[in-house]
C-alpha atoms as a PDB file:
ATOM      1  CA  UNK A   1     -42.661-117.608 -74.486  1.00  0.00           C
ATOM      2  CA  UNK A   2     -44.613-117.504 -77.910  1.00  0.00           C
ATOM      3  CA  UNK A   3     -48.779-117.166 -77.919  1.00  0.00           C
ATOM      4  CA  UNK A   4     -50.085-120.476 -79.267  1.00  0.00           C
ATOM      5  CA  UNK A   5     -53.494-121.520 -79.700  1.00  0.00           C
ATOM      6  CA  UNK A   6     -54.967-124.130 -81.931  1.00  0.00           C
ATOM      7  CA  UNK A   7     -58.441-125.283 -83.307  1.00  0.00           C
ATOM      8  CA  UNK A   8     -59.431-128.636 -84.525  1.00  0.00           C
ATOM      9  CA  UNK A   9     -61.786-127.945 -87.406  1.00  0.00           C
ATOM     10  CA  UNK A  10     -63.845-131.363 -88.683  1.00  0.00           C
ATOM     11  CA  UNK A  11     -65.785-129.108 -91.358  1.00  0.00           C
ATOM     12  CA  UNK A  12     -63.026-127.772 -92.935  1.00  0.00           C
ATOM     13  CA  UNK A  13     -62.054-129.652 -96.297  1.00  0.00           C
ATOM     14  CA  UNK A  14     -59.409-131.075 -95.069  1.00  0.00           C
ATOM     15  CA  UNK A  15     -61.038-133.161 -92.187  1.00  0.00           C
ATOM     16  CA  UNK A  16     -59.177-134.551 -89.266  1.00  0.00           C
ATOM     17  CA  UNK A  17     -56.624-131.765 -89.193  1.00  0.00           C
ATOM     18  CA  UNK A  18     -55.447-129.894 -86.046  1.00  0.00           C
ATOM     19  CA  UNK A  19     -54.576-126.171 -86.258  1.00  0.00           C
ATOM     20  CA  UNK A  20     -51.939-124.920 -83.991  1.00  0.00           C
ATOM     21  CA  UNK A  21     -51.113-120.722 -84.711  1.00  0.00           C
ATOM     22  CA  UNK A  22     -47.774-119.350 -82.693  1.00  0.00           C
ATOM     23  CA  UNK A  23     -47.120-115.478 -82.904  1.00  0.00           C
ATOM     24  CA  UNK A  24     -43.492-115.270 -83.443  1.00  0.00           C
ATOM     25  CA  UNK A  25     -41.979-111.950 -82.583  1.00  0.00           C
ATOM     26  CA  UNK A  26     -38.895-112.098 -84.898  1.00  0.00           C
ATOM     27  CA  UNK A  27     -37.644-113.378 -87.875  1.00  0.00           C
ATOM     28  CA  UNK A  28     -40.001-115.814 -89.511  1.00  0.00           C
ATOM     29  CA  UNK A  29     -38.744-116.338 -93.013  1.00  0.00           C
ATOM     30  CA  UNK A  30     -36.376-114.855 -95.328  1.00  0.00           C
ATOM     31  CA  UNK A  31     -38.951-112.750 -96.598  1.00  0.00           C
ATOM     32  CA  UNK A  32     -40.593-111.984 -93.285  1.00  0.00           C
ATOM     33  CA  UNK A  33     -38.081-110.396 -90.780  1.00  0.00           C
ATOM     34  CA  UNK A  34     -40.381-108.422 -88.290  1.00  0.00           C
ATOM     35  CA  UNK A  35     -42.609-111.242 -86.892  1.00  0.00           C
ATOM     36  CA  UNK A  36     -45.358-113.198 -88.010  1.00  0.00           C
ATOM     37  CA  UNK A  37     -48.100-116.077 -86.963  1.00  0.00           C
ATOM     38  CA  UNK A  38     -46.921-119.062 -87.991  1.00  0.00           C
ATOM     39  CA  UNK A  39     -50.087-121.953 -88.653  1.00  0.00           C
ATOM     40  CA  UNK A  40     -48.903-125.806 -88.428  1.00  0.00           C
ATOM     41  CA  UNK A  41     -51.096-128.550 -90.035  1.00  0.00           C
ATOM     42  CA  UNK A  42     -51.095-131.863 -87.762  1.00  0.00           C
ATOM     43  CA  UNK A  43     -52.962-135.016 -89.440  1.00  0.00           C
ATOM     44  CA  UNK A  44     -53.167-134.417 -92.695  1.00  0.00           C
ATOM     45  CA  UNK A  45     -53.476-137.802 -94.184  1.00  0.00           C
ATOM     46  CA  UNK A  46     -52.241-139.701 -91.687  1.00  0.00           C
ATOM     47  CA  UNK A  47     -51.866-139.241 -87.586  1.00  0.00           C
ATOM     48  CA  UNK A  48     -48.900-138.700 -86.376  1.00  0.00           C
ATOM     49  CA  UNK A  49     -47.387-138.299 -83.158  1.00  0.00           C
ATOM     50  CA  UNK A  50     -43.989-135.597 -84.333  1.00  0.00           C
ATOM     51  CA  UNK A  51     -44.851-131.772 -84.853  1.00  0.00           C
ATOM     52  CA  UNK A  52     -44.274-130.297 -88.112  1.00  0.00           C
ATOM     53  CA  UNK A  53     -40.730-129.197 -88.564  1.00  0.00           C
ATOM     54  CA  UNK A  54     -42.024-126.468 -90.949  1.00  0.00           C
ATOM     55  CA  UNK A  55     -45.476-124.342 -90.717  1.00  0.00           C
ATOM     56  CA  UNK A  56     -47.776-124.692 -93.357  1.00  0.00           C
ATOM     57  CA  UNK A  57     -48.916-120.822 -93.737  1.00  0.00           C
ATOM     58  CA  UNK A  58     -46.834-117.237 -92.762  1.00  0.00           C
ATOM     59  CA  UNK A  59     -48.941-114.680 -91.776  1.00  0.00           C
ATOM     60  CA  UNK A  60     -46.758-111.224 -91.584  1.00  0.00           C
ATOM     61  CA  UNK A  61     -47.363-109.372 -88.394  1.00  0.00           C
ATOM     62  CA  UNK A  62     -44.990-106.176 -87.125  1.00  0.00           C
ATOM     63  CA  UNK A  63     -43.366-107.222 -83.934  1.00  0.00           C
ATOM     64  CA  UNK A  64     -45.743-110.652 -83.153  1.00  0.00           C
ATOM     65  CA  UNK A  65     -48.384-111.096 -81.068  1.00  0.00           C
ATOM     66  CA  UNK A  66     -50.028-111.209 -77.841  1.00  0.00           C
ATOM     67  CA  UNK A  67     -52.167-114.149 -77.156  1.00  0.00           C
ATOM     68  CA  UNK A  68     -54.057-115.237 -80.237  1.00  0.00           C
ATOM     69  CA  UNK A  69     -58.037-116.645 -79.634  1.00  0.00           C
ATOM     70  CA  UNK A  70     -59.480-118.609 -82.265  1.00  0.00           C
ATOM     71  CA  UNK A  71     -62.821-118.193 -83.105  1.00  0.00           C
ATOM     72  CA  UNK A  72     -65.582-121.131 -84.158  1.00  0.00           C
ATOM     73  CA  UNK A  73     -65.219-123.197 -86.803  1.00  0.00           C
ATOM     74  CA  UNK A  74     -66.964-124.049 -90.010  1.00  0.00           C
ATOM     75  CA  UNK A  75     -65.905-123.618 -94.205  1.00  0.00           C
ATOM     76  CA  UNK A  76     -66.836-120.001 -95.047  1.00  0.00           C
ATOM     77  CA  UNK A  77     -64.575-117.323 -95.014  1.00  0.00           C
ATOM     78  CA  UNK A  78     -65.161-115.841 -91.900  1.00  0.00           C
ATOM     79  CA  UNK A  79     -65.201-119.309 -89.959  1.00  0.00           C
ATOM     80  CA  UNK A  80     -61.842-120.080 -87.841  1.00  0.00           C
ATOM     81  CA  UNK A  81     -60.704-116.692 -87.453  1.00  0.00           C
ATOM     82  CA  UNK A  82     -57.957-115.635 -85.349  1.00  0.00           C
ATOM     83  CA  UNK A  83     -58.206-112.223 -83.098  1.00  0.00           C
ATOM     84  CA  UNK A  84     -55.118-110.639 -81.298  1.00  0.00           C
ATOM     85  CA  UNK A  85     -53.080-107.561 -80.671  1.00  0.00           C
ATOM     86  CA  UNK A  86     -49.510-107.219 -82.204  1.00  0.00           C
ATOM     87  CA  UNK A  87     -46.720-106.197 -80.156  1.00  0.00           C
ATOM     88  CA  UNK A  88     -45.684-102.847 -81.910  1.00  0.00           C
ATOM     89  CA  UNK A  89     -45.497 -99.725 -79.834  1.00  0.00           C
ATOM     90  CA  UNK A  90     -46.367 -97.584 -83.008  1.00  0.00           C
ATOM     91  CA  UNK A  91     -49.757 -99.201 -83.778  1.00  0.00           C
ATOM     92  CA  UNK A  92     -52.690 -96.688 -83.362  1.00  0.00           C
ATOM     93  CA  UNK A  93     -55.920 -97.842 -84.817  1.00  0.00           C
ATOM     94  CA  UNK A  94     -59.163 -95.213 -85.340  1.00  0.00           C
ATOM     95  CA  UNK A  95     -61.628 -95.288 -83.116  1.00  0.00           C
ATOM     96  CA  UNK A  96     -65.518 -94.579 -83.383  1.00  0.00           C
ATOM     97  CA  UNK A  97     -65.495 -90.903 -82.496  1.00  0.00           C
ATOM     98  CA  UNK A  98     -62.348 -90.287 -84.789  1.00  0.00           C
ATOM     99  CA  UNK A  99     -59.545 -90.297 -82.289  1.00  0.00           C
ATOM    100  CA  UNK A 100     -56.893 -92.798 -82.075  1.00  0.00           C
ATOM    101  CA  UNK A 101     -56.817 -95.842 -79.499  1.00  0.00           C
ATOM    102  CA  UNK A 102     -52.883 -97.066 -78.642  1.00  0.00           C
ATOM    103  CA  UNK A 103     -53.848-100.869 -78.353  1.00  0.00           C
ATOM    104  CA  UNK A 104     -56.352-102.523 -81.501  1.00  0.00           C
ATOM    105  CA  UNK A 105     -57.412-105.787 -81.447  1.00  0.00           C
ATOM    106  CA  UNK A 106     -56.870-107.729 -84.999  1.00  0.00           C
ATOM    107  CA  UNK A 107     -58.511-110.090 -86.837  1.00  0.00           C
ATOM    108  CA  UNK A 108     -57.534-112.462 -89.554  1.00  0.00           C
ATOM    109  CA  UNK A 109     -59.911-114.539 -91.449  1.00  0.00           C
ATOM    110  CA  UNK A 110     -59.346-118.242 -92.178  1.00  0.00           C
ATOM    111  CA  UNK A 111     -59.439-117.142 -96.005  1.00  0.00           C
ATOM    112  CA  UNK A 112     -56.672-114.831 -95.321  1.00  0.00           C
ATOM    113  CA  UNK A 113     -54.419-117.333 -93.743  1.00  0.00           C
ATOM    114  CA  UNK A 114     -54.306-119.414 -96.243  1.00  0.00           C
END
């Protein structure tokens, strides 16, 4: 089962427009073969009832991700970010008193995303 999470985001400039993010732990695009979140734009112009058949935005990520938490929303950069862990075994990140911790959690700003 994929992570999905979504955030409905009236300030954004697009109003009216509902987010949904899926971590994907394969092949997302030609171009991006090791896993990805994928971000689907529902509402844009007019409401619809039928999901996108296509995202909107690929976000590389090794492996996928675990569950993906979206935080607040707003129109600076740092508004609507996304926070996870990938999947890879392999990931160390550094830690405060210089070491290594096996399992980082990530974030990716809205302006990133896009």
């Amino acid at each position: 089962m994929l992570p999905v999470d979504r955030i409905y985001n009236p300030s954004s400039a697009n109003a009216n427009i509902d987010w949904p993010f899926a971590g994907v732990p394969g092949s997302c695009s030609a171009s991006i073969t090791t896993g990805c979140i994928e971000w689907f734009v529902i509402g844009q112009g007019t409401e619809t009832s039928m999901f996108p058949t296509a995202s909107a935005y690929i976000f590389a990520e090794p492996v996928g991700t675990s569950g993906i938490i979206v935080d607040n929303v707003g129109t600076l950069g740092q508004d609507s970010s996304l926070y996870f862990t990938n999947l890879t075994t392999t990931h160390t990140c550094g830690t405060q008193g210089g070491g290594n911790a096996s399992a980082c959690a990530l974030k990716v700003a809205q302006a990133r995303l896009q």
